[in-house]
N, C-alpha and C. Protein backbone atom coordinates (compact mmCIF):
# COMPACT_ATOMS: atom_id res chain seq x y z
N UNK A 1 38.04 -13.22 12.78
CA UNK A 1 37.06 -12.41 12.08
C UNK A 1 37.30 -10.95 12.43
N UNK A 2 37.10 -10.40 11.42
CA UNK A 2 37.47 -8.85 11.44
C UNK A 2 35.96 -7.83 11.74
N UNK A 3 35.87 -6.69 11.60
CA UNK A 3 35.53 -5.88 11.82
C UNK A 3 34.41 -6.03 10.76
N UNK A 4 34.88 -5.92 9.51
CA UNK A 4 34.07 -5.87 8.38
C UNK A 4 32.57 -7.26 8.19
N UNK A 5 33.03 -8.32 8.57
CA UNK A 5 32.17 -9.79 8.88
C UNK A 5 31.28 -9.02 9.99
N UNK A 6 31.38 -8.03 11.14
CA UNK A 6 30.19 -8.61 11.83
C UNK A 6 29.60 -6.93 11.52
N UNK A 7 30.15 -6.34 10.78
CA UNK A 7 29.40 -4.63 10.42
C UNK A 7 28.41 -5.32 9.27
N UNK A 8 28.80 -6.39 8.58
CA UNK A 8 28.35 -7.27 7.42
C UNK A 8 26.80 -7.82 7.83
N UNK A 9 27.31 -8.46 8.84
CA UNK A 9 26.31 -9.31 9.46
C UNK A 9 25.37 -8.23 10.35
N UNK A 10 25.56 -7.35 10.73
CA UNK A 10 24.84 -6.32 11.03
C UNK A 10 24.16 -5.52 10.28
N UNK A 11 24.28 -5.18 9.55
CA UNK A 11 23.42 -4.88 8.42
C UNK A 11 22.74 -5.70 7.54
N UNK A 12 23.08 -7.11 7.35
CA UNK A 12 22.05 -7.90 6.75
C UNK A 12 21.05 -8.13 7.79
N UNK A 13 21.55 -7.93 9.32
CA UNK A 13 20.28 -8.57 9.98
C UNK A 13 19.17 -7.37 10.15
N UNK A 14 19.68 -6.16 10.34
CA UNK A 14 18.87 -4.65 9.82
C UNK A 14 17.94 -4.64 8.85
N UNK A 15 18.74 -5.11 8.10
CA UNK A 15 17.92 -5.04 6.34
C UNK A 15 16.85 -5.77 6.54
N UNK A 16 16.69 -7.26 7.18
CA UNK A 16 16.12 -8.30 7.06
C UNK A 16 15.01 -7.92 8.21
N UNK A 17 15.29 -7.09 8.87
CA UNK A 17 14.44 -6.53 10.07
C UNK A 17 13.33 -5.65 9.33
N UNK A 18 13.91 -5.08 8.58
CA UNK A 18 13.24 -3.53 7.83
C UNK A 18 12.30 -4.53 7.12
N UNK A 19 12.75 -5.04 6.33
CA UNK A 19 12.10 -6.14 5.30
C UNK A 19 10.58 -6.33 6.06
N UNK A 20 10.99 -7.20 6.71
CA UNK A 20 9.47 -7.88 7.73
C UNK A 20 8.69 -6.97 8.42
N UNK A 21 9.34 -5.70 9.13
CA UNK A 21 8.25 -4.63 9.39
C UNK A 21 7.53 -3.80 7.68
N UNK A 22 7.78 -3.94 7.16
CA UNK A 22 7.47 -3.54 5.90
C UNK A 22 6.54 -4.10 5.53
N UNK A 23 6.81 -5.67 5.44
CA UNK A 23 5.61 -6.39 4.84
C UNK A 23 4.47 -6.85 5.80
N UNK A 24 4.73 -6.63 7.06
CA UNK A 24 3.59 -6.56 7.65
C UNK A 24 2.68 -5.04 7.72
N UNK A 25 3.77 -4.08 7.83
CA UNK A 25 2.84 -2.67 7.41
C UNK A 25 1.77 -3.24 6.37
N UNK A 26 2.75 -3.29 5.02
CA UNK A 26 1.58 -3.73 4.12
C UNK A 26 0.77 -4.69 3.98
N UNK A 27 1.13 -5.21 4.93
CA UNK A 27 -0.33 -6.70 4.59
C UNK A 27 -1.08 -6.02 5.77
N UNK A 28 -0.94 -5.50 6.28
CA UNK A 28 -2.14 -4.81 7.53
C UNK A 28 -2.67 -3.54 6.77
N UNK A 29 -1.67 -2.56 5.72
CA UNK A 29 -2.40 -1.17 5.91
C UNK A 29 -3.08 -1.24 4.44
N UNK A 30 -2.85 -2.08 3.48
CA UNK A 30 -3.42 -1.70 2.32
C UNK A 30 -5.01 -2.35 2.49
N UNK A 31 -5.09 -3.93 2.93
CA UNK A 31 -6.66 -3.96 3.11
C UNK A 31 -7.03 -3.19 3.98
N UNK A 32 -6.50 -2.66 5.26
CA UNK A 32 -7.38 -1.78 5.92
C UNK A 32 -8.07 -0.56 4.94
N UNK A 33 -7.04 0.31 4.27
CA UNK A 33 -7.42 1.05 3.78
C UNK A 33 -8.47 1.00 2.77
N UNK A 34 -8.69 -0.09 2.00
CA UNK A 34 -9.85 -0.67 1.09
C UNK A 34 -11.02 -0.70 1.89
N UNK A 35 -10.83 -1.46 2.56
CA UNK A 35 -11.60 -1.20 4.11
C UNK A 35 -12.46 0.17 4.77
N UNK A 36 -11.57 0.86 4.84
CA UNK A 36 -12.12 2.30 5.22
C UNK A 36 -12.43 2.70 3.63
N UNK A 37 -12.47 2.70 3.02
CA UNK A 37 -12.77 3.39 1.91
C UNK A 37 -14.24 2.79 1.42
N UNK A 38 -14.36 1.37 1.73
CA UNK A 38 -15.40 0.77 1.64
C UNK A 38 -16.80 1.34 2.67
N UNK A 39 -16.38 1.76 4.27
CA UNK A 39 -17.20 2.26 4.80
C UNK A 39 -17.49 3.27 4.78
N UNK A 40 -16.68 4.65 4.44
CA UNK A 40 -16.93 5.93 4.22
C UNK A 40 -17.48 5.79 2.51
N UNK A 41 -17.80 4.97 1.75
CA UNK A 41 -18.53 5.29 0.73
C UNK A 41 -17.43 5.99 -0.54
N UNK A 42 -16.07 6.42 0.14
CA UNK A 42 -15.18 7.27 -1.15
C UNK A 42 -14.57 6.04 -1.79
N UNK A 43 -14.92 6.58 -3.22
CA UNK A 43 -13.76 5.70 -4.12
C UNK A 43 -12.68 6.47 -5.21
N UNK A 44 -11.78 6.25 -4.58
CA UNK A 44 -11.30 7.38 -5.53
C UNK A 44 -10.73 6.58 -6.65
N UNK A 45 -10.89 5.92 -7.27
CA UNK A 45 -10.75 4.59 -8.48
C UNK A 45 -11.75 4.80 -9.43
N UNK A 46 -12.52 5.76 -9.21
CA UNK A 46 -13.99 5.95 -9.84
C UNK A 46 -14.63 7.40 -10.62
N UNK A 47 -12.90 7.95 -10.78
CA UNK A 47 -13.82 9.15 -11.62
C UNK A 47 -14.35 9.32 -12.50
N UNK A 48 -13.13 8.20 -13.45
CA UNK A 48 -13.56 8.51 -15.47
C UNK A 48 -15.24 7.52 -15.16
N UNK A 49 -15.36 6.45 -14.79
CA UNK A 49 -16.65 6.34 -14.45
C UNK A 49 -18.05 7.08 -14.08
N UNK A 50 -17.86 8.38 -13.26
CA UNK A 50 -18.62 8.73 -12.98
C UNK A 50 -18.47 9.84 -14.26
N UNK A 51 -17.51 9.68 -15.02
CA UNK A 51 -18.08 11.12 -16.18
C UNK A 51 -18.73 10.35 -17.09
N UNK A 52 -18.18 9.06 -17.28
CA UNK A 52 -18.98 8.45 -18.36
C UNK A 52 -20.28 8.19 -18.30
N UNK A 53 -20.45 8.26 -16.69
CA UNK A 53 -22.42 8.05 -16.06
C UNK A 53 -22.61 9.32 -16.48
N UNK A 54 -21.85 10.39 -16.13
CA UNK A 54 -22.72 12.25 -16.53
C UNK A 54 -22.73 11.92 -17.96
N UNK A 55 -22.25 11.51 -19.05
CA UNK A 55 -22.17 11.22 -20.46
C UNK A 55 -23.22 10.95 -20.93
N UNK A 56 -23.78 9.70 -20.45
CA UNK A 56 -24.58 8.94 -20.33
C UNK A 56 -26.30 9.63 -20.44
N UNK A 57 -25.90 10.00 -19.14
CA UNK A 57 -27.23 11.09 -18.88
C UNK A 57 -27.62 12.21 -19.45
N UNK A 58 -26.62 12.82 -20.35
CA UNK A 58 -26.87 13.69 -21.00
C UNK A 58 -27.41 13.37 -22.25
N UNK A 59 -27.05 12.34 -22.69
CA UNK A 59 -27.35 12.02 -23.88
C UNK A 59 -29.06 11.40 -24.39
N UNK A 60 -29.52 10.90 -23.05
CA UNK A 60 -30.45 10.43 -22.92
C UNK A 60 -32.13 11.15 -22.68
């Protein structure tokens, strides 16, 4: 075996490393962040909503 087989195998096992810290970032940081967003009260998913409530109120 040459040079190239274990630079090969070294980088798939890298890749495969990166991979799994990745998807645990994201399975830990995206509900957290829903999470905190849930306790501080901000939604930022919620603007055209809140114009359509000012809409609303004006009209009324």
């Amino acid at each position: 075996m040459g040079a190239g087989v274990g630079l090969s195998a070294l980088g798939s096992m890298l890749s495969f490393l990166g991979v799994m810290l990745l998807m645990v970032v994201g399975f830990v940081w995206f509900p957290l962040k829903r999470a905190i967003r849930k306790f501080t009260g901000k939604n930022e998913d919620a603007p055209a909503v809140e114009a359509d409530r000012r809409d609303d109120d004006t009209q009324t």
